[in-house]
PDB file of N, CA and C in Angstrom:
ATOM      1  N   UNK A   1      29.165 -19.864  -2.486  1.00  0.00           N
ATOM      2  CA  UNK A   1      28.013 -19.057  -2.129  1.00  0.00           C
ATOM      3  C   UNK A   1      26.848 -19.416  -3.049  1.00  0.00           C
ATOM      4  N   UNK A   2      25.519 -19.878  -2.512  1.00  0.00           N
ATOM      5  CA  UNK A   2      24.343 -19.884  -3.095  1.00  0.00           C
ATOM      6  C   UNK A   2      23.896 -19.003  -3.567  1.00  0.00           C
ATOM      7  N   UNK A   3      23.135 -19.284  -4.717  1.00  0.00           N
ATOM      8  CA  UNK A   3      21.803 -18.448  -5.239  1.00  0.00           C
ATOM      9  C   UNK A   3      20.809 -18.363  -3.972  1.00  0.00           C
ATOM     10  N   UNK A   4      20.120 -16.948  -3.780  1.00  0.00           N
ATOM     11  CA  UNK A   4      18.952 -16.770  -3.114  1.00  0.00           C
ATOM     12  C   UNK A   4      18.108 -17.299  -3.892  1.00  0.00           C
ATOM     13  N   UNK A   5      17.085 -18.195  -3.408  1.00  0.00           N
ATOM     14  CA  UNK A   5      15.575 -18.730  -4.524  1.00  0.00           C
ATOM     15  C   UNK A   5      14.926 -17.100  -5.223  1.00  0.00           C
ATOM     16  N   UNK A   6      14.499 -17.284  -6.385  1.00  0.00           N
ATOM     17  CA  UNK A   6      13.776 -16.016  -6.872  1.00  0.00           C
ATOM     18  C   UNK A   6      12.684 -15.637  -6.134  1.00  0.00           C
ATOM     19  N   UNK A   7      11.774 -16.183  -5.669  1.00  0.00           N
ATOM     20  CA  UNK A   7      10.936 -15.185  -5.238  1.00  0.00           C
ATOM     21  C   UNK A   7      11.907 -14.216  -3.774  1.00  0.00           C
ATOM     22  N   UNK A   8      12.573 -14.549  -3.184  1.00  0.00           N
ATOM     23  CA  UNK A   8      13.365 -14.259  -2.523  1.00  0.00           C
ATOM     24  C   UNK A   8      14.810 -12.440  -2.623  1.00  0.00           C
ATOM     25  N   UNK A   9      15.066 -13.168  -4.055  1.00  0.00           N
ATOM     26  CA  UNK A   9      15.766 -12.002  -5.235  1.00  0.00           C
ATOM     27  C   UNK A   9      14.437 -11.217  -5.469  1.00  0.00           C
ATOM     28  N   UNK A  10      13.193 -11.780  -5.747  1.00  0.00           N
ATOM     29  CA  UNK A  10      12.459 -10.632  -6.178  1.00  0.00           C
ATOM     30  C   UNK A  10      11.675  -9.241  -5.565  1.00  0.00           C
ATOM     31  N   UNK A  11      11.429  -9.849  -4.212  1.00  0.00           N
ATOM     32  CA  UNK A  11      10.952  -9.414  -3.054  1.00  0.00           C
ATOM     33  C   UNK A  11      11.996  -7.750  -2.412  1.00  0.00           C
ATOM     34  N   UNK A  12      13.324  -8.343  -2.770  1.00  0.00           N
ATOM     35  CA  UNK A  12      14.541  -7.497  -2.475  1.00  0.00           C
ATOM     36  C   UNK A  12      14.461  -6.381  -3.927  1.00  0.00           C
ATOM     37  N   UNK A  13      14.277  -6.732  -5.120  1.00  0.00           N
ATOM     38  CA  UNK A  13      14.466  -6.085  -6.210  1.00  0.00           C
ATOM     39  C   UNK A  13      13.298  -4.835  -6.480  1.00  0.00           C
ATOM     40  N   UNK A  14      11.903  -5.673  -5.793  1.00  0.00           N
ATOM     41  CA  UNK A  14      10.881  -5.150  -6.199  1.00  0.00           C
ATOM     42  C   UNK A  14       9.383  -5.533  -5.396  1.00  0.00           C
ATOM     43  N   UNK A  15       9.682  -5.008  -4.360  1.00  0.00           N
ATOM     44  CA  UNK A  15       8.689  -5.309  -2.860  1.00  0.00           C
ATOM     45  C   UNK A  15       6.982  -5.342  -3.643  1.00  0.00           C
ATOM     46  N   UNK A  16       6.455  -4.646  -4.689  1.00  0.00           N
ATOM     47  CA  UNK A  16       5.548  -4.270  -5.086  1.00  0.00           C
ATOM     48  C   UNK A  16       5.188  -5.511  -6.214  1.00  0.00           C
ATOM     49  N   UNK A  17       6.327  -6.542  -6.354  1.00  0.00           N
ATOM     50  CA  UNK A  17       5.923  -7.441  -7.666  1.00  0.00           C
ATOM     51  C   UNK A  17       4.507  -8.312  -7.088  1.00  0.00           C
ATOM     52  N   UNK A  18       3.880  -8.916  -8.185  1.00  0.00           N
ATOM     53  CA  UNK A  18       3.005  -9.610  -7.763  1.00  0.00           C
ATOM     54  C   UNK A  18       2.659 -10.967  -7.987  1.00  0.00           C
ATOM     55  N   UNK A  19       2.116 -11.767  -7.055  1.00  0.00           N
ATOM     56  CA  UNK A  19       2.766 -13.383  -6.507  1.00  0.00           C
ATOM     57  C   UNK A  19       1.001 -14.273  -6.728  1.00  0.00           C
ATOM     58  N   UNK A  20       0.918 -15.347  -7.370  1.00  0.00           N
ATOM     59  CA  UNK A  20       0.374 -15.823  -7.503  1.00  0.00           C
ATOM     60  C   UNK A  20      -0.666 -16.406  -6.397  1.00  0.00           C
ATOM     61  N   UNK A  21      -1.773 -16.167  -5.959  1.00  0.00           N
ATOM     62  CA  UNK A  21      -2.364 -16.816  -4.592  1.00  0.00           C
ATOM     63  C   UNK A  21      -3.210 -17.789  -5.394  1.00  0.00           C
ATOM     64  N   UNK A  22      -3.188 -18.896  -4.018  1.00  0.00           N
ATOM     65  CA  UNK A  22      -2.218 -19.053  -2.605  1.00  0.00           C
ATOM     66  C   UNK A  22      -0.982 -19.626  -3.230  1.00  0.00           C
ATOM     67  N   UNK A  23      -0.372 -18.699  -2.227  1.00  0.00           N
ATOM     68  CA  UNK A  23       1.134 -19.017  -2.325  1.00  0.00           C
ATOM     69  C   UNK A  23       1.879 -20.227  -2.322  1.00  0.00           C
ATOM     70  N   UNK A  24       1.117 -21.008  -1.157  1.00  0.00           N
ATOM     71  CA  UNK A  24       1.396 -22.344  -1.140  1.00  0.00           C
ATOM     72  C   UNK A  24       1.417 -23.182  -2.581  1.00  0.00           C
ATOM     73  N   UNK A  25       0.604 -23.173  -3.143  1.00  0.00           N
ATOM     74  CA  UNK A  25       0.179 -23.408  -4.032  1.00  0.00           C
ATOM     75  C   UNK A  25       0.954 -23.214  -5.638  1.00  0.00           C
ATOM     76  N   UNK A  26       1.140 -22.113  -5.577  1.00  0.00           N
ATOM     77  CA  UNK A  26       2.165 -21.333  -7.130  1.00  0.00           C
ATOM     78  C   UNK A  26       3.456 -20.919  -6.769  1.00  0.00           C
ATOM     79  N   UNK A  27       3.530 -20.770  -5.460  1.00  0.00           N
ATOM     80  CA  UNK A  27       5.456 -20.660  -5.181  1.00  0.00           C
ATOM     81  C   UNK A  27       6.784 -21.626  -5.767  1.00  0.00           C
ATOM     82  N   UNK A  28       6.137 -22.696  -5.359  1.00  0.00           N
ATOM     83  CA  UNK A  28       6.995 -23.871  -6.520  1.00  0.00           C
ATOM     84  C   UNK A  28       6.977 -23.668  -7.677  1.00  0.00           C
ATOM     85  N   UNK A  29       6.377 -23.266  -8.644  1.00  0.00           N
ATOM     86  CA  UNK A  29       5.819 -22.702 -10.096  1.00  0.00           C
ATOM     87  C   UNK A  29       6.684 -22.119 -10.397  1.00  0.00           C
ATOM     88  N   UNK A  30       7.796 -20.693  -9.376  1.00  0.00           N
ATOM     89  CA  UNK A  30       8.014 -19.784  -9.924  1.00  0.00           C
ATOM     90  C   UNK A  30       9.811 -20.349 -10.738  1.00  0.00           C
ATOM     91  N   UNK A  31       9.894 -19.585 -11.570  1.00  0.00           N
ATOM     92  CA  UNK A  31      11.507 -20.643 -11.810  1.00  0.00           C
ATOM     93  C   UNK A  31      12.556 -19.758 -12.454  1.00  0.00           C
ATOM     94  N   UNK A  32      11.989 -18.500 -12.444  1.00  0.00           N
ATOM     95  CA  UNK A  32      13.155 -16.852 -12.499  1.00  0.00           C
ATOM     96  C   UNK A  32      12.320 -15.753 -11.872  1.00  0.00           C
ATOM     97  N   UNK A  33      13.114 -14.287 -12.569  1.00  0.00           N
ATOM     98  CA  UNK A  33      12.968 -13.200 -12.277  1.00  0.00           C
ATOM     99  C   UNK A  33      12.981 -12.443 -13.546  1.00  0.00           C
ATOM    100  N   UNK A  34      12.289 -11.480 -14.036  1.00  0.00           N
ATOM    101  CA  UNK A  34      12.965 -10.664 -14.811  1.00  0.00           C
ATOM    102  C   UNK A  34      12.730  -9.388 -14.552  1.00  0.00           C
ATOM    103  N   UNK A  35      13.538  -8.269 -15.557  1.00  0.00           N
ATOM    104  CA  UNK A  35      12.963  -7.263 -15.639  1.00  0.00           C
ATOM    105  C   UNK A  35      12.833  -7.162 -16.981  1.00  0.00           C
ATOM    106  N   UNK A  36      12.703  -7.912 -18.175  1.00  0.00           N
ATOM    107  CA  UNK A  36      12.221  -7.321 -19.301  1.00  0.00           C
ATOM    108  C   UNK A  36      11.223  -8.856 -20.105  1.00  0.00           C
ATOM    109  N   UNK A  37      10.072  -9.016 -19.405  1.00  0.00           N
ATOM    110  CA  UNK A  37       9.313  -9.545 -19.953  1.00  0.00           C
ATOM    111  C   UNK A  37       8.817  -9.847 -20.893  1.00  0.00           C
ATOM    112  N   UNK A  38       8.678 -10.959 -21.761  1.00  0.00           N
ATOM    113  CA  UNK A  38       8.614 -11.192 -23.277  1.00  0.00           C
ATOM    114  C   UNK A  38       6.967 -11.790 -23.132  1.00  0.00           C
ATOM    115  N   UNK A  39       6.252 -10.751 -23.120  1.00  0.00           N
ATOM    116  CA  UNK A  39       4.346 -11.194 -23.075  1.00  0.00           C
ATOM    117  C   UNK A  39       3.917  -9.837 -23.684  1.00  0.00           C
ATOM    118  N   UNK A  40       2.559 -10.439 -24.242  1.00  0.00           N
ATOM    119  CA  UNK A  40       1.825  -9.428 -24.744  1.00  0.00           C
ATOM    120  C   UNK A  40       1.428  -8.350 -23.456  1.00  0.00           C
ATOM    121  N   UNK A  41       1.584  -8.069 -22.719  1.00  0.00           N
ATOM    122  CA  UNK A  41       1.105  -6.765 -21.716  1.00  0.00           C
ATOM    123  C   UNK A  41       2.115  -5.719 -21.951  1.00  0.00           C
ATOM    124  N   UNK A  42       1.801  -4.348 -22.076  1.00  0.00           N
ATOM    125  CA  UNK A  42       2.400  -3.061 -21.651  1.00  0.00           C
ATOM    126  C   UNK A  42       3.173  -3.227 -20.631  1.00  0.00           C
ATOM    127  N   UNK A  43       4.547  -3.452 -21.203  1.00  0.00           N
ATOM    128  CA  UNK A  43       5.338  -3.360 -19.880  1.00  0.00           C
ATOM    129  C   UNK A  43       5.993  -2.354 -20.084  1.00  0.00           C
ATOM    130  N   UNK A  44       6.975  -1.774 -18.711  1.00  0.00           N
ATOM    131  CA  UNK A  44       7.867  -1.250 -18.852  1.00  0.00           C
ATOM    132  C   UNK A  44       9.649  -1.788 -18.331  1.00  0.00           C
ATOM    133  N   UNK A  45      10.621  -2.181 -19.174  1.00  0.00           N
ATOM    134  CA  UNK A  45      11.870  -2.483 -18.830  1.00  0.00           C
ATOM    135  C   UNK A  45      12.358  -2.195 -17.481  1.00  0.00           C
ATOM    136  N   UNK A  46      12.775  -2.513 -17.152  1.00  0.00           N
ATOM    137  CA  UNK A  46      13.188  -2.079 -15.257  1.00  0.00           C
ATOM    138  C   UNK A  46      12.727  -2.763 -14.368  1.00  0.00           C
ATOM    139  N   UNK A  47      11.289  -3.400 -14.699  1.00  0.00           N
ATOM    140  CA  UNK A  47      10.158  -3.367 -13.625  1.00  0.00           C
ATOM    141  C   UNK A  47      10.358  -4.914 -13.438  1.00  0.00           C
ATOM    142  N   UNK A  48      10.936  -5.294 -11.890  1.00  0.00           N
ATOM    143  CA  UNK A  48      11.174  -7.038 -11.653  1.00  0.00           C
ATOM    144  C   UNK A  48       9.769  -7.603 -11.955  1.00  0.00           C
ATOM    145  N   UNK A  49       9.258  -8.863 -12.374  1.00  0.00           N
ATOM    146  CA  UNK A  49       8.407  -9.410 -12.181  1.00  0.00           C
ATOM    147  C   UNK A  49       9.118 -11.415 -11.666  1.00  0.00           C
ATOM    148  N   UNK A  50       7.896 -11.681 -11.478  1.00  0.00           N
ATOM    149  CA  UNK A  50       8.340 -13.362 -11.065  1.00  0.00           C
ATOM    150  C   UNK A  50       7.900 -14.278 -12.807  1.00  0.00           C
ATOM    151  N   UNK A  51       8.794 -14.726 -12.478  1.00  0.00           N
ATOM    152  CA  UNK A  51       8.612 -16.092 -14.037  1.00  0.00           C
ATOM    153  C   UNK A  51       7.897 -17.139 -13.712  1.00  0.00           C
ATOM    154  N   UNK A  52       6.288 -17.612 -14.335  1.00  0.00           N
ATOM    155  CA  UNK A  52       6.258 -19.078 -13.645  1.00  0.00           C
ATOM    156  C   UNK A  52       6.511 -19.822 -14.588  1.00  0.00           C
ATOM    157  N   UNK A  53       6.304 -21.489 -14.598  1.00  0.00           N
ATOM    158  CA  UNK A  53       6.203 -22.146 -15.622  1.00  0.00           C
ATOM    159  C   UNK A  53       4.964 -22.688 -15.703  1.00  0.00           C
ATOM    160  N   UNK A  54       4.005 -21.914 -17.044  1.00  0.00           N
ATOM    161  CA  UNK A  54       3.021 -21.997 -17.219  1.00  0.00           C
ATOM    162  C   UNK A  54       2.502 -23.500 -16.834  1.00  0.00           C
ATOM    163  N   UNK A  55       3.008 -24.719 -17.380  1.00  0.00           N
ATOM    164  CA  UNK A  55       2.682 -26.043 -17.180  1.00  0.00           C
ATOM    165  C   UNK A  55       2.415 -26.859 -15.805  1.00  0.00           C
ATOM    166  N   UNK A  56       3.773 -26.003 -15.161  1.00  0.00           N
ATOM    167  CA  UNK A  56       3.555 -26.695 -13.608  1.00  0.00           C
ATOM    168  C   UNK A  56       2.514 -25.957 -12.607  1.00  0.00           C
ATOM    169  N   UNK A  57       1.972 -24.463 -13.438  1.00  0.00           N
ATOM    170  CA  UNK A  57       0.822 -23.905 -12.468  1.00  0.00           C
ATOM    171  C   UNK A  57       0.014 -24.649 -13.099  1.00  0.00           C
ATOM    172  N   UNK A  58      -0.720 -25.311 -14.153  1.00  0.00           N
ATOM    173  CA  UNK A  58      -1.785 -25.849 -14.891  1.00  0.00           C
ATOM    174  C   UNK A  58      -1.891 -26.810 -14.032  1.00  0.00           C
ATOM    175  N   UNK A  59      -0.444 -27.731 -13.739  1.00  0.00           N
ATOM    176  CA  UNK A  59      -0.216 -29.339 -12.853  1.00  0.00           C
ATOM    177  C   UNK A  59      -0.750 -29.065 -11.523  1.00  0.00           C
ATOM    178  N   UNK A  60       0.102 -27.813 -10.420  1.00  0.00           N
ATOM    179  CA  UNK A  60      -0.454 -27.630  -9.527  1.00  0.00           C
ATOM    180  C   UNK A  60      -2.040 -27.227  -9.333  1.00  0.00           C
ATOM    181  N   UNK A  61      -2.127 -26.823  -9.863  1.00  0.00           N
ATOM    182  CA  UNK A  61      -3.972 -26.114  -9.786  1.00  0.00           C
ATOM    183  C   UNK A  61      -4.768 -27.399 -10.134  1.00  0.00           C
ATOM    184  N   UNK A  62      -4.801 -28.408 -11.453  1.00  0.00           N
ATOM    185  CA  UNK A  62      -5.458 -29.486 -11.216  1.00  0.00           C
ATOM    186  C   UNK A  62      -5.221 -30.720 -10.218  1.00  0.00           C
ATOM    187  N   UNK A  63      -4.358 -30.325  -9.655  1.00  0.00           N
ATOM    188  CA  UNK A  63      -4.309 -31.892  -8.165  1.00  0.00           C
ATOM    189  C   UNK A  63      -5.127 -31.196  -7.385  1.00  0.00           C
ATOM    190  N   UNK A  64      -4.463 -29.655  -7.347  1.00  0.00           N
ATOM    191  CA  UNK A  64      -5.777 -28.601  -6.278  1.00  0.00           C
ATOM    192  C   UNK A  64      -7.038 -29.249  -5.956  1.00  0.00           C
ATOM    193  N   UNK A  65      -6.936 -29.111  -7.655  1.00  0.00           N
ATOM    194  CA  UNK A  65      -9.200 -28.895  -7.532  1.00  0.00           C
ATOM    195  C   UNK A  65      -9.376 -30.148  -8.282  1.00  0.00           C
ATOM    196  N   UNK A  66      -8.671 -31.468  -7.925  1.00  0.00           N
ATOM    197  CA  UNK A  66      -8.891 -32.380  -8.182  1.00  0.00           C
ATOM    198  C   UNK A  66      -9.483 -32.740  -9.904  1.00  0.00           C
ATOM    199  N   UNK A  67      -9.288 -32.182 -11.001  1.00  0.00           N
ATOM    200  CA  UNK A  67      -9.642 -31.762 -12.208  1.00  0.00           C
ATOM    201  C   UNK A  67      -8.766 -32.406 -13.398  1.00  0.00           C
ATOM    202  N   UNK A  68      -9.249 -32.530 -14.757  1.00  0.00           N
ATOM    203  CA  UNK A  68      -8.357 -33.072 -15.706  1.00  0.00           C
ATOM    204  C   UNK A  68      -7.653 -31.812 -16.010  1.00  0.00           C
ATOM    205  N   UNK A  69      -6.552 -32.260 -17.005  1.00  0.00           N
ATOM    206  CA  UNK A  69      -5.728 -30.995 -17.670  1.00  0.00           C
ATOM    207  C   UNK A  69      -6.018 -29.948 -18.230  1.00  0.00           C
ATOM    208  N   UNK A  70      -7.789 -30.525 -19.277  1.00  0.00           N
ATOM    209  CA  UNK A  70      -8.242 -30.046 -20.133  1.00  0.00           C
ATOM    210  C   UNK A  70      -9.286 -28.824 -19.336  1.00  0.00           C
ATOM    211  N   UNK A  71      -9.150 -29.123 -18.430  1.00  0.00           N
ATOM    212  CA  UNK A  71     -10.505 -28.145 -17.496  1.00  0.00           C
ATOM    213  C   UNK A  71      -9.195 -27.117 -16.840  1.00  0.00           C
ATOM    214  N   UNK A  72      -8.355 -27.636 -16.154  1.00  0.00           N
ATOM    215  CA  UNK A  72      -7.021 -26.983 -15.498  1.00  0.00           C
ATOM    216  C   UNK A  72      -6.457 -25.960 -16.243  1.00  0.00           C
ATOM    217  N   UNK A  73      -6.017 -26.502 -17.478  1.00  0.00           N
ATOM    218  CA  UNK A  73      -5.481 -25.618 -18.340  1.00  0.00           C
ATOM    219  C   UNK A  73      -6.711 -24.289 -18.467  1.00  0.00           C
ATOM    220  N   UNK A  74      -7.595 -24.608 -19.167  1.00  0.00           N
ATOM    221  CA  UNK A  74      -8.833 -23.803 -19.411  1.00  0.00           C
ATOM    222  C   UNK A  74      -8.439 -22.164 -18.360  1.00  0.00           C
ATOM    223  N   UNK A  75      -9.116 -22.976 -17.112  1.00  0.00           N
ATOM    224  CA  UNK A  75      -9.137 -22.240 -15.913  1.00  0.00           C
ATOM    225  C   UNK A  75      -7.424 -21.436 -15.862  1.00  0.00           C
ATOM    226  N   UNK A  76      -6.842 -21.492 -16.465  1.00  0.00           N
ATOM    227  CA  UNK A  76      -5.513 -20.800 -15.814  1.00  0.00           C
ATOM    228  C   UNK A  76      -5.061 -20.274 -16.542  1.00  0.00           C
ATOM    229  N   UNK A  77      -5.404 -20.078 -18.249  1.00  0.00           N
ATOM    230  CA  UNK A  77      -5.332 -18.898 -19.250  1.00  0.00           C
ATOM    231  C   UNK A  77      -6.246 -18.293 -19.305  1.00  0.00           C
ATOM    232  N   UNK A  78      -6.938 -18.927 -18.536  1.00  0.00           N
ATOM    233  CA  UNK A  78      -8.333 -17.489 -18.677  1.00  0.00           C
ATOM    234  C   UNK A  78      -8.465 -16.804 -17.555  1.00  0.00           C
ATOM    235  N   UNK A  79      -8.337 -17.366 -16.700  1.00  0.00           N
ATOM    236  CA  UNK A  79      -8.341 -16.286 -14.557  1.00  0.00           C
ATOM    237  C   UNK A  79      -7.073 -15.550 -14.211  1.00  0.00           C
ATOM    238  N   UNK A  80      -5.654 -16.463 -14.927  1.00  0.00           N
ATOM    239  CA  UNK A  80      -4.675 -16.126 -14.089  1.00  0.00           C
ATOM    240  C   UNK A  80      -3.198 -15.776 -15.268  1.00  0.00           C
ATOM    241  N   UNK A  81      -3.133 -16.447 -15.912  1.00  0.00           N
ATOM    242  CA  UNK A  81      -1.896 -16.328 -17.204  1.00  0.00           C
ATOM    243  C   UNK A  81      -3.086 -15.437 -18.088  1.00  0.00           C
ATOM    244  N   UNK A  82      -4.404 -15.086 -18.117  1.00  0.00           N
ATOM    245  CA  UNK A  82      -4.907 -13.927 -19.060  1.00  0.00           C
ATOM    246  C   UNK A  82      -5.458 -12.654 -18.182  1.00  0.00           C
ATOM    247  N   UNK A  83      -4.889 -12.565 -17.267  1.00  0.00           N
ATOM    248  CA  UNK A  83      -5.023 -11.438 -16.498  1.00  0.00           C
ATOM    249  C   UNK A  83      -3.941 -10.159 -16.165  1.00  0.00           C
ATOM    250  N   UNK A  84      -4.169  -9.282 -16.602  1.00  0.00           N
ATOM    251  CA  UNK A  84      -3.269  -7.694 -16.106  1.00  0.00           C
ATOM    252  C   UNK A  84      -3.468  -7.344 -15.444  1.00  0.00           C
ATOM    253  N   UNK A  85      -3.055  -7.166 -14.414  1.00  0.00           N
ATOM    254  CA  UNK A  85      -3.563  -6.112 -13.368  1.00  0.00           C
ATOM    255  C   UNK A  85      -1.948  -5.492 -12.808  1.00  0.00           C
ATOM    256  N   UNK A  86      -1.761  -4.864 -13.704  1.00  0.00           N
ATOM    257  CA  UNK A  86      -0.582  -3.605 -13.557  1.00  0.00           C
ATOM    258  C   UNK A  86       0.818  -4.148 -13.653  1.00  0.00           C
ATOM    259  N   UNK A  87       1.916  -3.494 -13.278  1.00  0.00           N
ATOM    260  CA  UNK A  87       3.102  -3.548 -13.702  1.00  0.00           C
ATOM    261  C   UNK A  87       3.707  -4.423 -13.062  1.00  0.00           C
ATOM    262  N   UNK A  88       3.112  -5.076 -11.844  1.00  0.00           N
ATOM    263  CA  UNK A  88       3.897  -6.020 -11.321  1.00  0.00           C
ATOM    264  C   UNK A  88       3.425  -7.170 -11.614  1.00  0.00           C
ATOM    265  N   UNK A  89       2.477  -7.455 -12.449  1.00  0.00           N
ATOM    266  CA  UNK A  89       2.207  -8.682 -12.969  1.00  0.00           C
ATOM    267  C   UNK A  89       2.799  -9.763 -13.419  1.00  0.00           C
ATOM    268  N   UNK A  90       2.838 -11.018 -12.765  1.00  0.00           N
ATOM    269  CA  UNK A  90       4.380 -11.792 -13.364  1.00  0.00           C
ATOM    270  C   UNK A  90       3.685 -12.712 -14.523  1.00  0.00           C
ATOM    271  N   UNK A  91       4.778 -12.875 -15.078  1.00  0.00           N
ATOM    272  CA  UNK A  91       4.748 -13.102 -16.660  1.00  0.00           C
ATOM    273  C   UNK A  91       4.885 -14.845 -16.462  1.00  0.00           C
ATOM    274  N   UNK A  92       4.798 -15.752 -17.349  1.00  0.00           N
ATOM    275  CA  UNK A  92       4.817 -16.884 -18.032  1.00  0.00           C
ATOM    276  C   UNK A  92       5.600 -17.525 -18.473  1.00  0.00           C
ATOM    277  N   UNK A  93       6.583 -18.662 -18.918  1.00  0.00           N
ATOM    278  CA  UNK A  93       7.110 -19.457 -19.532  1.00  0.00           C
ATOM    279  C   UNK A  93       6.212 -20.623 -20.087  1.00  0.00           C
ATOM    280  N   UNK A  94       6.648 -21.009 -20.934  1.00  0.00           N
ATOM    281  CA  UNK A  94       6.481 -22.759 -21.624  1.00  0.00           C
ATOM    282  C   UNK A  94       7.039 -23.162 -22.084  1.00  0.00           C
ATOM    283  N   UNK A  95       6.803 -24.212 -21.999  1.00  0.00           N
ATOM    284  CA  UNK A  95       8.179 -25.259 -22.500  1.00  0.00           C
ATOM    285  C   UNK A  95       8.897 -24.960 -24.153  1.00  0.00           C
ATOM    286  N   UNK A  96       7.676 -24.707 -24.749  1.00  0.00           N
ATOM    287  CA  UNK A  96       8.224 -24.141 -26.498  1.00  0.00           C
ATOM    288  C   UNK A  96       9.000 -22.869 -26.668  1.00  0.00           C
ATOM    289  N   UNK A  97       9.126 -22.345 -25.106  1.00  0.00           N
ATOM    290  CA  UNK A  97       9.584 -21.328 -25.090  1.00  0.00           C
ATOM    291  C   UNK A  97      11.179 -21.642 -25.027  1.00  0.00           C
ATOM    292  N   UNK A  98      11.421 -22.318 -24.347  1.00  0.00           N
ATOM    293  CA  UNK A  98      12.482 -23.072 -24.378  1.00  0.00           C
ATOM    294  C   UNK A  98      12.979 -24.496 -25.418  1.00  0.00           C
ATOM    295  N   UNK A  99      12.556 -24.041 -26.272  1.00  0.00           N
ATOM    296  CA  UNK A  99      12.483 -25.410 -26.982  1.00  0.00           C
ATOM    297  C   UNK A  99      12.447 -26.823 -27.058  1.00  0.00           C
ATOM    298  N   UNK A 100      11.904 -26.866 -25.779  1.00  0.00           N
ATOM    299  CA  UNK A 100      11.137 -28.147 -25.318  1.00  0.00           C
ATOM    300  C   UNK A 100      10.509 -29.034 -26.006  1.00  0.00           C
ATOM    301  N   UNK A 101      10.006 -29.916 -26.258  1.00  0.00           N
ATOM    302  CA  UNK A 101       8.532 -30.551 -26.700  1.00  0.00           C
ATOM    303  C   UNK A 101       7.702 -30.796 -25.764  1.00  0.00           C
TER     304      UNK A 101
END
């Protein structure tokens, strides 16, 4: 028996979470689920959100808008990975988070 894809698990967990637009676009991005988010926002435990990986929304958004990294990145901690807008806000990964390089 398969895993359901997460946004899929999340939708079922927590109809109210909130999804990166356009979808097309940041759905590939997403790469868990949680309910206890490790980001600076007021959260509360319980509450599903979607995981992206910060790097591959930076990747997707600059092929988007045809753009270097340095402009991409810019644009996507400041509009979209630095934005709250309530409890279903999905949270972030990076690679250092995982101890990546």
């Amino acid at each position: 028996m398969s895993r359901a894809p997460p946004i899929e698990r999340l939708i079922l967990l927590n109809p109210d979470a909130l999804l990166l637009e356009p979808r097309a676009l940041y759905d590939p991005c997403v790469v868990d689920i949680t309910d206890d988010p490790r980001d600076c926002w007021p959260r509360t435990k319980g509450i599903w959100v979607a995981v992206y990986d910060s790097e591959l929304c930076v990747t997707h958004w600059m092929r988007a808008h045809e753009t270097d990294w340095g402009s991409a990145e810019e644009w996507f901690y400041y509009n979209t990975a630095g934005a709250y807008v309530g409890p279903g806000t999905p949270t972030f990964t990076h690679h250092e988070d995982h101890g990546e390089e």
